[in-house]
C-alpha atoms as a PDB file:
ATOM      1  CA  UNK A   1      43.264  46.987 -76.912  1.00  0.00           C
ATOM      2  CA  UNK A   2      40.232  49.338 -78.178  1.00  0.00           C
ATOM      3  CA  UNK A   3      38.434  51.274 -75.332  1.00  0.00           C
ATOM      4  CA  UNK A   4      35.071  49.350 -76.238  1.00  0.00           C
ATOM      5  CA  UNK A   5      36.695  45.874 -75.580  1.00  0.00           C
ATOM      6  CA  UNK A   6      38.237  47.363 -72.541  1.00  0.00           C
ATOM      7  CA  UNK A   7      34.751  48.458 -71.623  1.00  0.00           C
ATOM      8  CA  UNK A   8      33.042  44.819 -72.105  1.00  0.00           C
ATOM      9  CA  UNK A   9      36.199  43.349 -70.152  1.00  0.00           C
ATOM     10  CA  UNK A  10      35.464  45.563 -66.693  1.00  0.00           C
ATOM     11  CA  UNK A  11      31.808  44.966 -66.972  1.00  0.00           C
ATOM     12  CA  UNK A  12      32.327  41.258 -67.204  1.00  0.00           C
ATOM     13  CA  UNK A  13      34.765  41.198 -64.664  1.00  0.00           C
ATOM     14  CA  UNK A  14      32.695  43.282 -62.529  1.00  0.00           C
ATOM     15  CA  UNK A  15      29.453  40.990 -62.554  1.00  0.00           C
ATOM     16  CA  UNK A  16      32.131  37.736 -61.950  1.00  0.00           C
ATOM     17  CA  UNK A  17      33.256  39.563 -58.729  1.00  0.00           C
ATOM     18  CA  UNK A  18      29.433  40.582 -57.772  1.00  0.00           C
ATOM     19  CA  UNK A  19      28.554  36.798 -57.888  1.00  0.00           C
ATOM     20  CA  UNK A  20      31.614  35.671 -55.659  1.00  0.00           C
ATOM     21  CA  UNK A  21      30.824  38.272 -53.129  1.00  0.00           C
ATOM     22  CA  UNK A  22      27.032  37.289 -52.782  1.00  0.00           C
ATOM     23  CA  UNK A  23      27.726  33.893 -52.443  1.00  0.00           C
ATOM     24  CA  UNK A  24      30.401  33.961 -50.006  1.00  0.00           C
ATOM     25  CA  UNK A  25      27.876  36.477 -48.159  1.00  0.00           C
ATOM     26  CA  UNK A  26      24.866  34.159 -48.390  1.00  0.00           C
ATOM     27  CA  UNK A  27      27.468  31.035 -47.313  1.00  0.00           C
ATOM     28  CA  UNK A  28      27.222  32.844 -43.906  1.00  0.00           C
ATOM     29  CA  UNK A  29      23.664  34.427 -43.320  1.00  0.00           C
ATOM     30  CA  UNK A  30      21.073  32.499 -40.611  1.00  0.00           C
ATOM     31  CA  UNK A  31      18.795  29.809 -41.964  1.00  0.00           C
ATOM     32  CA  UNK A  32      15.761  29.450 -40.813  1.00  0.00           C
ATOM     33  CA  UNK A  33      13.306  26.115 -41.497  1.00  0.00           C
ATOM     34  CA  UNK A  34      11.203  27.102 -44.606  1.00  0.00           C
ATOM     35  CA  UNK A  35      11.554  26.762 -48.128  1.00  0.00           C
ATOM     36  CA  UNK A  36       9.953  28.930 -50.358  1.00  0.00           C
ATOM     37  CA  UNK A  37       8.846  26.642 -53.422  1.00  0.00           C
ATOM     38  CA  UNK A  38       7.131  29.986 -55.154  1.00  0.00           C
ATOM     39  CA  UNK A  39       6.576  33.255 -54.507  1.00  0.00           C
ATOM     40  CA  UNK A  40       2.839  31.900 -53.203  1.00  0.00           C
ATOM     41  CA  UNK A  41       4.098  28.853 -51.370  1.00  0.00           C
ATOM     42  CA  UNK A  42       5.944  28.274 -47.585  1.00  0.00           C
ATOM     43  CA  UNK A  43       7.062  25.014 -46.365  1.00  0.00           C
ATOM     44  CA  UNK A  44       7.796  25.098 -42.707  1.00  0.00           C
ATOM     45  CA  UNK A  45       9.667  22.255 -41.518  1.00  0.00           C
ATOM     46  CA  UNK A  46      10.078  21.409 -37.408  1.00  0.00           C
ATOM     47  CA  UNK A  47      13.290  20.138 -36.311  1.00  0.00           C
ATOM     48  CA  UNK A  48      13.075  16.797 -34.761  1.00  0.00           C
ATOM     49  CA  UNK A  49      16.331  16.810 -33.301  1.00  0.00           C
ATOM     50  CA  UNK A  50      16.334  19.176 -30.325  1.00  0.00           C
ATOM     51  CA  UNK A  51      12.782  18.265 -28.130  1.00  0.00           C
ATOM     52  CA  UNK A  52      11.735  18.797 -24.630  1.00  0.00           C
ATOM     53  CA  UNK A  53       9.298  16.666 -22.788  1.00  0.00           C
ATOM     54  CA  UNK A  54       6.307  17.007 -20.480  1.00  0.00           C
ATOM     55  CA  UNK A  55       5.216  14.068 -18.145  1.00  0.00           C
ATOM     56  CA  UNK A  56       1.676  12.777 -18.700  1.00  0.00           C
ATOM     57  CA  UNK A  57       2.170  10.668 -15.917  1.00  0.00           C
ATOM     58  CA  UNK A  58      -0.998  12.724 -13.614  1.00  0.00           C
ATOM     59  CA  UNK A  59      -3.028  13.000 -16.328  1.00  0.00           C
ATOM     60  CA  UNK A  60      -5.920  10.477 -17.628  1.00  0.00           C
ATOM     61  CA  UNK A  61      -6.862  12.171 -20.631  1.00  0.00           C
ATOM     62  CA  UNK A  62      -4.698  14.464 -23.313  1.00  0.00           C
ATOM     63  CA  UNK A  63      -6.394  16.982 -25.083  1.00  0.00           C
ATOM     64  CA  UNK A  64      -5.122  18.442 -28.484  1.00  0.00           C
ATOM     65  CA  UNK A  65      -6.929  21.148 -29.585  1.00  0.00           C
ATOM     66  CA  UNK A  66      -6.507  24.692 -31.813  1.00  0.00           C
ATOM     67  CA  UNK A  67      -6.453  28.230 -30.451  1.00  0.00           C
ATOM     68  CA  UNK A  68      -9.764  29.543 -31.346  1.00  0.00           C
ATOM     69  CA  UNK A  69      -9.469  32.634 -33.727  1.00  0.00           C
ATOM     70  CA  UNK A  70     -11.678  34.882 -35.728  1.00  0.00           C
ATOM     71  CA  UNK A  71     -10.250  34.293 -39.379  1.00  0.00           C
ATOM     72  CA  UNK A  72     -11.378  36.380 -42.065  1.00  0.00           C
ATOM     73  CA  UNK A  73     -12.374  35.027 -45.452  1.00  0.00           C
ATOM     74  CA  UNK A  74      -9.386  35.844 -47.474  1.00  0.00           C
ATOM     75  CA  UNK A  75     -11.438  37.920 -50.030  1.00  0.00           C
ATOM     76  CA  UNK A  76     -11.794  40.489 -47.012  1.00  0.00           C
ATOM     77  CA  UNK A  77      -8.407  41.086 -45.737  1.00  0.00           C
ATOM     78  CA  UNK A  78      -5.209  42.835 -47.164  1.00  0.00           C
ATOM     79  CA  UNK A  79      -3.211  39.438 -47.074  1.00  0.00           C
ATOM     80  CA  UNK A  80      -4.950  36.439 -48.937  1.00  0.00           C
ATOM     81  CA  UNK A  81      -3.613  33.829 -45.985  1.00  0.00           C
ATOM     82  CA  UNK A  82      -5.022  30.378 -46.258  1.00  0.00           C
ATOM     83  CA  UNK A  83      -5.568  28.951 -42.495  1.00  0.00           C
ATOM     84  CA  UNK A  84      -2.561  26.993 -41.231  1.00  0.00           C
ATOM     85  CA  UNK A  85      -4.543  24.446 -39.703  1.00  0.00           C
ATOM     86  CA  UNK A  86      -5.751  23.306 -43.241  1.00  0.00           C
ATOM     87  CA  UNK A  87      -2.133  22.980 -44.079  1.00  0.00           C
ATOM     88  CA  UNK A  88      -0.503  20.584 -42.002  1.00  0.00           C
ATOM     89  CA  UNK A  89       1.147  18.028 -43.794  1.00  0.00           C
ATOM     90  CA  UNK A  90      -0.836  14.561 -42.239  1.00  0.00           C
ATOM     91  CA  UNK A  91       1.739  12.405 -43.791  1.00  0.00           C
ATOM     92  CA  UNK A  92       4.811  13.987 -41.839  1.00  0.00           C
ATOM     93  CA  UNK A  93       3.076  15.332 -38.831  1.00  0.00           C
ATOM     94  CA  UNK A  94       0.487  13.965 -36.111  1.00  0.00           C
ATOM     95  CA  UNK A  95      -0.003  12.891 -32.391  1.00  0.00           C
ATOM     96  CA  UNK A  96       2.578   9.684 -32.495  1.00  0.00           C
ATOM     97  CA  UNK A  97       2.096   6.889 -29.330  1.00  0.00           C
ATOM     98  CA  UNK A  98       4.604   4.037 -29.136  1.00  0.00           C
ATOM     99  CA  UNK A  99       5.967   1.864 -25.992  1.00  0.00           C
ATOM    100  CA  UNK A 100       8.321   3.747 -24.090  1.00  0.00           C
ATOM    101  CA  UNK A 101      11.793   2.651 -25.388  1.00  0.00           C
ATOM    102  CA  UNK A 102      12.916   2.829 -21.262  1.00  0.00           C
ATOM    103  CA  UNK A 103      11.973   3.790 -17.957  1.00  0.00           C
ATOM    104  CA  UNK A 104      12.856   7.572 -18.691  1.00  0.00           C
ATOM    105  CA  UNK A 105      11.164   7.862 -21.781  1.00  0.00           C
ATOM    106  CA  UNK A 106       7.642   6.570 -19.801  1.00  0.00           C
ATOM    107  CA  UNK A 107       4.068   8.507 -19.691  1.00  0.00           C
ATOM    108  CA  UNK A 108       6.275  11.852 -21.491  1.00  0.00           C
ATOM    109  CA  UNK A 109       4.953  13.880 -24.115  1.00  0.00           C
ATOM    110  CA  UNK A 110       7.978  14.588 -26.733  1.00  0.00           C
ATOM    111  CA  UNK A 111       7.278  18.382 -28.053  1.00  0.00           C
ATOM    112  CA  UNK A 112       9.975  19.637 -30.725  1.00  0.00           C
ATOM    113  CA  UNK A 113      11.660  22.885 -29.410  1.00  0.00           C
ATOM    114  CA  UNK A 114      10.915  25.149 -32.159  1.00  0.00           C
ATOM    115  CA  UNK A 115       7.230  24.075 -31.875  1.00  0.00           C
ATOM    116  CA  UNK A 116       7.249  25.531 -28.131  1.00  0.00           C
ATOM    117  CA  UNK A 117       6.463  29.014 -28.571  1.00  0.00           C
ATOM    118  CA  UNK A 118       3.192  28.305 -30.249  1.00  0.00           C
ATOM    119  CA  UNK A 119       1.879  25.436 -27.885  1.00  0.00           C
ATOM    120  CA  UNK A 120       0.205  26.362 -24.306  1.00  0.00           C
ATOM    121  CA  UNK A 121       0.037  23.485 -22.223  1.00  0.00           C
ATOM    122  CA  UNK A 122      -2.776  23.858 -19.296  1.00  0.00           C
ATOM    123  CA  UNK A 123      -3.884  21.308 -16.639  1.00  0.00           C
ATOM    124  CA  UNK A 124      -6.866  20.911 -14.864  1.00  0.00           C
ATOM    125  CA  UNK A 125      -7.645  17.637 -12.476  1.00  0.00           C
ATOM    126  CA  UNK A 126      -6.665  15.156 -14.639  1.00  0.00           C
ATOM    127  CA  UNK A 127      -6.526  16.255 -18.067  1.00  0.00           C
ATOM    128  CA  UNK A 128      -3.935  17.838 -20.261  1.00  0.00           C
ATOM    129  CA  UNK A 129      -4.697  20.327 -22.699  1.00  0.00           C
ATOM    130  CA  UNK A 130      -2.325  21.264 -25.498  1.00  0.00           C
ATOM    131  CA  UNK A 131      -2.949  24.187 -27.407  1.00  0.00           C
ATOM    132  CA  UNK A 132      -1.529  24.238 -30.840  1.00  0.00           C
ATOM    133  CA  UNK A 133      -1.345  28.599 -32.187  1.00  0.00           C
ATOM    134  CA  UNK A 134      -1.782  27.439 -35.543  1.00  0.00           C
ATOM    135  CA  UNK A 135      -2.212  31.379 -36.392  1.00  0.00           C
ATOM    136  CA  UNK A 136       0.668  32.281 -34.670  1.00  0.00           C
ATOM    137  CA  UNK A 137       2.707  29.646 -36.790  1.00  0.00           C
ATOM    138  CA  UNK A 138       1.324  30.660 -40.131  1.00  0.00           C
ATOM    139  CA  UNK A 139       2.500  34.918 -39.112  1.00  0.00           C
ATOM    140  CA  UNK A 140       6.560  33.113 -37.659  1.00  0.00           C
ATOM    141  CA  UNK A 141       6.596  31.642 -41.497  1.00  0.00           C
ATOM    142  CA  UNK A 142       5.372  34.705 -42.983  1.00  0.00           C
ATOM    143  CA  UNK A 143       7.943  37.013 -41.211  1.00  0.00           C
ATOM    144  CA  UNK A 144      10.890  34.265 -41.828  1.00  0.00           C
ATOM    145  CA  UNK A 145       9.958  34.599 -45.393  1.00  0.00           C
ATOM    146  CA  UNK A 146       9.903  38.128 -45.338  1.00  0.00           C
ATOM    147  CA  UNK A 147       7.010  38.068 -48.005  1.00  0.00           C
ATOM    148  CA  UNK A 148       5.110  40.755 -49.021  1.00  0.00           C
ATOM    149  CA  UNK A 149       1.252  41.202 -48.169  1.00  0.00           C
ATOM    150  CA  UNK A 150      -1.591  41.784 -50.605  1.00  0.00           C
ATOM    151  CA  UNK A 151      -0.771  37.696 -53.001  1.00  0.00           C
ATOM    152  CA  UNK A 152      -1.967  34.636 -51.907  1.00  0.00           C
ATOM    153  CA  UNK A 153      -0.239  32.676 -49.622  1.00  0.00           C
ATOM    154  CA  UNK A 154      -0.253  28.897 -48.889  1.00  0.00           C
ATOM    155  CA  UNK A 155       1.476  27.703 -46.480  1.00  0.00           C
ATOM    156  CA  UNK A 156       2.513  24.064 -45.446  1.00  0.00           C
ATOM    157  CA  UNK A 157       3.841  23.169 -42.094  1.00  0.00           C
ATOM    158  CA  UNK A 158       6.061  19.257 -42.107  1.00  0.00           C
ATOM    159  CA  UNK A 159       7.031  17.264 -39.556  1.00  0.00           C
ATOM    160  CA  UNK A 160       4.794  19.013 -36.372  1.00  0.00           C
ATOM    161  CA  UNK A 161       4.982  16.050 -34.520  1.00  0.00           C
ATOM    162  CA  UNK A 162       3.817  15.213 -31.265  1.00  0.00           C
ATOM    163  CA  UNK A 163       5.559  12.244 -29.412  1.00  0.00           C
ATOM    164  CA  UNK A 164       4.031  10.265 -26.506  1.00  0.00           C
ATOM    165  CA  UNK A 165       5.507   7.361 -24.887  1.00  0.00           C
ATOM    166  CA  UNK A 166       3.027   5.703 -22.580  1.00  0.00           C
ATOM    167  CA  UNK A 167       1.123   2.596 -22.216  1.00  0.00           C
ATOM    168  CA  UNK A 168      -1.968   4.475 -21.160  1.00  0.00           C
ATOM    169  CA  UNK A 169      -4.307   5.925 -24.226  1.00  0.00           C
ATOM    170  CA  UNK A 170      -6.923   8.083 -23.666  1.00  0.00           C
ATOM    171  CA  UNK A 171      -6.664  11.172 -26.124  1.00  0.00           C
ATOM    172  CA  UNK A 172      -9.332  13.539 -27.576  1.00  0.00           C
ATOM    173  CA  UNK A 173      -7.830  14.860 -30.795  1.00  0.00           C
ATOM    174  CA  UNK A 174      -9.466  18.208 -32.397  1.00  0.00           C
ATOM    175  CA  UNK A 175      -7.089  19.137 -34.447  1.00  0.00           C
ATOM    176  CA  UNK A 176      -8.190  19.198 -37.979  1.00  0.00           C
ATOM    177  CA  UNK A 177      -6.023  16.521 -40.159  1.00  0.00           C
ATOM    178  CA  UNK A 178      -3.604  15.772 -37.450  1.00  0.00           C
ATOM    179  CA  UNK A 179      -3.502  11.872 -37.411  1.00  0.00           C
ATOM    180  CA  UNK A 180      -3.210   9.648 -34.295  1.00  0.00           C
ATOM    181  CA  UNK A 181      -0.413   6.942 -34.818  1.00  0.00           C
ATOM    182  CA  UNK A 182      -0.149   3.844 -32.513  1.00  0.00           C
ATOM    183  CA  UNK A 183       2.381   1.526 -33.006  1.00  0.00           C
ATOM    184  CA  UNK A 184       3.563  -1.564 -30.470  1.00  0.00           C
ATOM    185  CA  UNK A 185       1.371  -0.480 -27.539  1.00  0.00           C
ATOM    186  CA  UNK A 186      -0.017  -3.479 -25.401  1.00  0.00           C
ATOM    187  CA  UNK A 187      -2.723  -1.945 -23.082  1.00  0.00           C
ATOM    188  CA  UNK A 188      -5.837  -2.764 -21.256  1.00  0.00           C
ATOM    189  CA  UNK A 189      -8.133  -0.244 -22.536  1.00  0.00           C
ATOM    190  CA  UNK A 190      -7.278   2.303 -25.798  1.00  0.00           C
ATOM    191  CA  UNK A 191     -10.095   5.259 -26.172  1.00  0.00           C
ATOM    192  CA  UNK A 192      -9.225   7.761 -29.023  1.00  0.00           C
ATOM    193  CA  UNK A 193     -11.194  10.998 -30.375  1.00  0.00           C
ATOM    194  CA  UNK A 194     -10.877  12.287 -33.479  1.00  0.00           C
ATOM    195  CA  UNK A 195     -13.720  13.801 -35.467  1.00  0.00           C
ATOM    196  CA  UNK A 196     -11.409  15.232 -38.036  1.00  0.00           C
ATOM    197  CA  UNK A 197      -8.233  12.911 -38.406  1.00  0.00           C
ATOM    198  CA  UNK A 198      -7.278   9.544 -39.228  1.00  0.00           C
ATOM    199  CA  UNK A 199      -6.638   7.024 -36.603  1.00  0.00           C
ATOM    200  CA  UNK A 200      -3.944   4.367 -37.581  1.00  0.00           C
ATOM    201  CA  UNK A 201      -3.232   1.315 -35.501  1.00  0.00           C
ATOM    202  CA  UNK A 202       0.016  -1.294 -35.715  1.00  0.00           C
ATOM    203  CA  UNK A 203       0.821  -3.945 -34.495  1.00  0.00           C
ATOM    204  CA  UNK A 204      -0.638  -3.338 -31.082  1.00  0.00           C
ATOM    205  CA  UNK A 205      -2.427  -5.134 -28.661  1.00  0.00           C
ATOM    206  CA  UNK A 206      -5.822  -4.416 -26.327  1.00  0.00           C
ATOM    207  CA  UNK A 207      -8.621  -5.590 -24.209  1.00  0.00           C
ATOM    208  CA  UNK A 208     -10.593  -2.930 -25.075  1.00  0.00           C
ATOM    209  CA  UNK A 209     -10.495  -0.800 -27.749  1.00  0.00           C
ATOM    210  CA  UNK A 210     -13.204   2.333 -27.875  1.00  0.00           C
ATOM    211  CA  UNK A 211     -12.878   4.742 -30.495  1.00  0.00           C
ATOM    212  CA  UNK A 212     -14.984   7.166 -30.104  1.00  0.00           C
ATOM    213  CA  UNK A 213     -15.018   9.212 -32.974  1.00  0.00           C
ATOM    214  CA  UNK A 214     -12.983   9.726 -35.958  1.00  0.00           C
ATOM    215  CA  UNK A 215     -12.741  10.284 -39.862  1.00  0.00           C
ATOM    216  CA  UNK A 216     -10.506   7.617 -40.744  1.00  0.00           C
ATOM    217  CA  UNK A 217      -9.931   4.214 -39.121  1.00  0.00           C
ATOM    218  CA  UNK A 218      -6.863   2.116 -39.850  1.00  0.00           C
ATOM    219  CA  UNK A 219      -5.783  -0.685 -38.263  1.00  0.00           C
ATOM    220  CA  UNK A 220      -2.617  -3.597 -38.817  1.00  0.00           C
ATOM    221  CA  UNK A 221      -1.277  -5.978 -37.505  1.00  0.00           C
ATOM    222  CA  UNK A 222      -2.556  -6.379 -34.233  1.00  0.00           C
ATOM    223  CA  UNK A 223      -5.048  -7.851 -31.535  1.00  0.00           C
ATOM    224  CA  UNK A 224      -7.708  -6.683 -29.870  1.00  0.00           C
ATOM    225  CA  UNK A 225     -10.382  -8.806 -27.348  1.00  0.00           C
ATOM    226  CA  UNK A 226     -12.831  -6.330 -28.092  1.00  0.00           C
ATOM    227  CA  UNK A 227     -13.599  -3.267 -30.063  1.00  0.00           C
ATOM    228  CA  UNK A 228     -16.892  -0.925 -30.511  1.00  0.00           C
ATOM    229  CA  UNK A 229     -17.750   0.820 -33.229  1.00  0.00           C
ATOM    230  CA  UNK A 230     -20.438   3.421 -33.259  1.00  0.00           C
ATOM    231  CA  UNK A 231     -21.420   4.442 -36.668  1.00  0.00           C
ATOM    232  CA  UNK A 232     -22.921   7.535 -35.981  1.00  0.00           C
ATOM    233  CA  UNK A 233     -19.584   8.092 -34.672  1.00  0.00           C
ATOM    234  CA  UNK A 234     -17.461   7.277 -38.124  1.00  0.00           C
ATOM    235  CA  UNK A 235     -16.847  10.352 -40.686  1.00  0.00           C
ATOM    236  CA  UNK A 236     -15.460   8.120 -43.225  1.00  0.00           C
ATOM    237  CA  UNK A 237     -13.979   4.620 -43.670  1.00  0.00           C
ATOM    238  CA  UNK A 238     -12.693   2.550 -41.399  1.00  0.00           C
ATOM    239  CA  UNK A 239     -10.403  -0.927 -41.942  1.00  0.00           C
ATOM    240  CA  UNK A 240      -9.708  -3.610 -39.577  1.00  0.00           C
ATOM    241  CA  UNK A 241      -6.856  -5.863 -41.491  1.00  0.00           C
ATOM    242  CA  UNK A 242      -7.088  -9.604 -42.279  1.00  0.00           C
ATOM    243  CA  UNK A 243      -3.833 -10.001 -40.198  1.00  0.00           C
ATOM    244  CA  UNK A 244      -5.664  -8.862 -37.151  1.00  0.00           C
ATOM    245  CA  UNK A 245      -7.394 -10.527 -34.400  1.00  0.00           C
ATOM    246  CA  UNK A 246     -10.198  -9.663 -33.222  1.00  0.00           C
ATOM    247  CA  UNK A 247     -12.163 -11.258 -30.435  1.00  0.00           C
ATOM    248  CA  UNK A 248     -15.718  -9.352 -30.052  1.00  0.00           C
ATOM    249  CA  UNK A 249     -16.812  -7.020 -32.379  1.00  0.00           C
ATOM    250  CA  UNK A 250     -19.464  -4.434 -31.361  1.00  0.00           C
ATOM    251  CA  UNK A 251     -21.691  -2.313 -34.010  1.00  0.00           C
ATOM    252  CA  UNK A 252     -24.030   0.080 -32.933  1.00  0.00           C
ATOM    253  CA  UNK A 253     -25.836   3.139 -34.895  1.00  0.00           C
ATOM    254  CA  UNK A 254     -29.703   4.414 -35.222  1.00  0.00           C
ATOM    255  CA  UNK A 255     -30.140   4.585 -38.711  1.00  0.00           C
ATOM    256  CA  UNK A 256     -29.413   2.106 -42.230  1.00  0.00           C
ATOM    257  CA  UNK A 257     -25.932   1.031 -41.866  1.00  0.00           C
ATOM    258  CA  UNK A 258     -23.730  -1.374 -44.495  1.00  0.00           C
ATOM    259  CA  UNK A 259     -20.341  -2.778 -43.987  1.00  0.00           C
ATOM    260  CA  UNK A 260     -18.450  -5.232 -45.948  1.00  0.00           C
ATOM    261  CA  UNK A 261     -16.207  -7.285 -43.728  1.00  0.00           C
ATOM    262  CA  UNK A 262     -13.857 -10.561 -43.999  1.00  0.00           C
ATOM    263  CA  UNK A 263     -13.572 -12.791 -40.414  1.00  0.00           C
ATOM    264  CA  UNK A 264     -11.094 -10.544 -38.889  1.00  0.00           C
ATOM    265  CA  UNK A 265     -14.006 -11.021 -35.350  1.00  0.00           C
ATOM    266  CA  UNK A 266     -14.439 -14.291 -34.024  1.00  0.00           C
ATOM    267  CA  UNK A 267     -17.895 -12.798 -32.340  1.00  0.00           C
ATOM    268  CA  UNK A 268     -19.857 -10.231 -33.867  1.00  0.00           C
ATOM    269  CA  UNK A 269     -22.636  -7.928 -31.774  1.00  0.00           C
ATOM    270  CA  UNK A 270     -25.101  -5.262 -33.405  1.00  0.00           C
ATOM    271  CA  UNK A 271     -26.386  -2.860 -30.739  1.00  0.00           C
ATOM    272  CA  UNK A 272     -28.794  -0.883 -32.181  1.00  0.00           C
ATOM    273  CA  UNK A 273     -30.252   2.296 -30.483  1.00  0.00           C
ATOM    274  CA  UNK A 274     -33.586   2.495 -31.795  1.00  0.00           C
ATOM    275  CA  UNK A 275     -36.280   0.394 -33.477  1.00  0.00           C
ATOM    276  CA  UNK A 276     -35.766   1.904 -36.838  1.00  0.00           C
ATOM    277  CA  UNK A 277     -31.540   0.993 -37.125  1.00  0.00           C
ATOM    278  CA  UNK A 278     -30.651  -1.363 -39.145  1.00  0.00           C
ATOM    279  CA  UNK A 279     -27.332  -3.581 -40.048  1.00  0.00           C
ATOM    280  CA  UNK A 280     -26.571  -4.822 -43.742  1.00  0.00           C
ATOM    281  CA  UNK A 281     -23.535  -6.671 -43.686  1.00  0.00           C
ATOM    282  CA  UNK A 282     -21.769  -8.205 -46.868  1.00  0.00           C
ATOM    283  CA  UNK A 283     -19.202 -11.039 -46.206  1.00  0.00           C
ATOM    284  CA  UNK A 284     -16.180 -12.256 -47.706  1.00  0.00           C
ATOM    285  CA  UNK A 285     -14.091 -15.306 -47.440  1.00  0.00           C
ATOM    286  CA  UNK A 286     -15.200 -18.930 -45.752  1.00  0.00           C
ATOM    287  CA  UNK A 287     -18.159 -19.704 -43.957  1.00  0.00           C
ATOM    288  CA  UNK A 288     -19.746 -17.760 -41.171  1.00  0.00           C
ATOM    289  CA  UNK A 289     -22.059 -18.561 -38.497  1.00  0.00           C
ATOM    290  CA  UNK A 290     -24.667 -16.102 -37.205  1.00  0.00           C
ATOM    291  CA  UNK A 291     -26.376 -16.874 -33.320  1.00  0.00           C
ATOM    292  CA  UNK A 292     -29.894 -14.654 -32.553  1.00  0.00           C
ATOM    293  CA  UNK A 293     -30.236 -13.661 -29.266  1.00  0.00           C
ATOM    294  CA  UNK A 294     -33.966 -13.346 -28.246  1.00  0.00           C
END
């Protein structure tokens, strides 16, 4: 065999033998919960498997809220970071209320483990406060990625769910696109905040239903004696389905309002808070009836 073929041989063999060895290696290295999509891009996924919980139980109202920071505009720093808060994946992640599914599951709050270290939970009388380091989750991923300052980064966090099993709502949400899910509650009274997030609603039952401010308003599925909605309250749409039933229905607002609406309300009331609001209302479907009190 010539020396040259010899040569090619050991250098091929050698590069076969590099590969086996790095992937054997990289078989047994730590994972962490990101995937890198680019060299621009985190996806930081939360565990759902291993939570702790916190009983609600002396508490009338929960409070979800982000640490207050000083960012920087991105232009002015050394790293180009995009705010974490902006980057929460609202389709995976959110505040999520459902009927305890038994007795030791009731009035908890269902936190996943990893998310710990960058929640602070604080009580005072009877409200809850949880504290959501959206800063300090953004530096974790950028350390677990090991990526290198001075690009742009963008960075997505899945599945940062919050769990609460109770049958008592009463939650001010100011997280900013962190929905609030309710599914199979029955409950007297249900009183949600949340300027910046979507509300969705399923198959659920109550008296009274007062939400008192949000972006998005979804609901499905479900009954409800009577429910108030303040327009000067609403950010964006809101959608009470024709499978719903609704018993009262209370508008109020102080300027031109104009809603399109089916007979999802057996009873409709406009409340309005000066002289000057006004109600245009477009309806669908069979024939209504409309009562003037003087």
């Amino acid at each position: 065999m010539k020396l040259t073929s010899k040569i090619i041989i050991g250098f091929l063999l050698a590069i076969f033998i590099s590969s086996i060895v790095f992937i054997v290696g990289f078989s047994f290295t730590d994972r962490v919960n990101y995937e890198r999509k680019s060299s621009s891009i985190i996806l930081h996924h939360f565990p759902q498997d291993k939570i702790s919980a916190i009983d609600v139980n002396p508490y009338r109202t929960i409070v979800l809220k982000e640490k207050e920071e000083n960012f920087s505009h991105p232009q002015e720093t050394d790293k180009h970071i995009y705010v974490a808060h902006r980057m929460i994946d609202s389709s995976t992640s959110g505040l999520f209320i459902q009927k305890p599914s038994s007795a030791a599951d009731e009035n908890k709050l269902f936190i996943p483990d990893e998310l710990r270290p960058f929640i602070d939970v604080k009580s005072t009388n009877d409200t809850l406060t949880i504290t959501i380091k959206t800063s300090d989750m953004e530096q974790k991923s950028l350390e677990m990625a090991k990526l290198e300052s001075g690009k742009d980064k963008h960075i997505f966090f899945f599945n940062t769910c919050l769990r609460l099993h109770t049958s008592h709502i009463d939650v001010i949400n100011s997280l900013y696109d962190f929905p609030v899910d309710i599914k199979g509650v029955e409950t007297d009274s249900c009183k949600v905040f949340a300027q910046y997030s979507e509300i969705r609603i399923d198959s659920c039952s109550f008296d009274v239903y007062l939400p008192t401010y949000f972006r998005d308003l979804k609901i499905t599925n479900s009954r409800i004696r009577e429910a108030t909605i303040d327009f000067d309250m609403t950010q964006g749409s809101w959608n009470i389905g024709d499978n719903c039933q609704v018993g009262i229905e209370i508008f109020t607002g102080s300027s031109n309002h104009s809603i399109s609406m089916g007979h999802e309300a057996r009873e409709v009331n406009w409340i309005p808070k000066n002289k000057d609001a006004k109600l245009n209302i477009q309806l669908s479907g069979d024939a209504a009836k409309f009562k003037f009190l003087p």
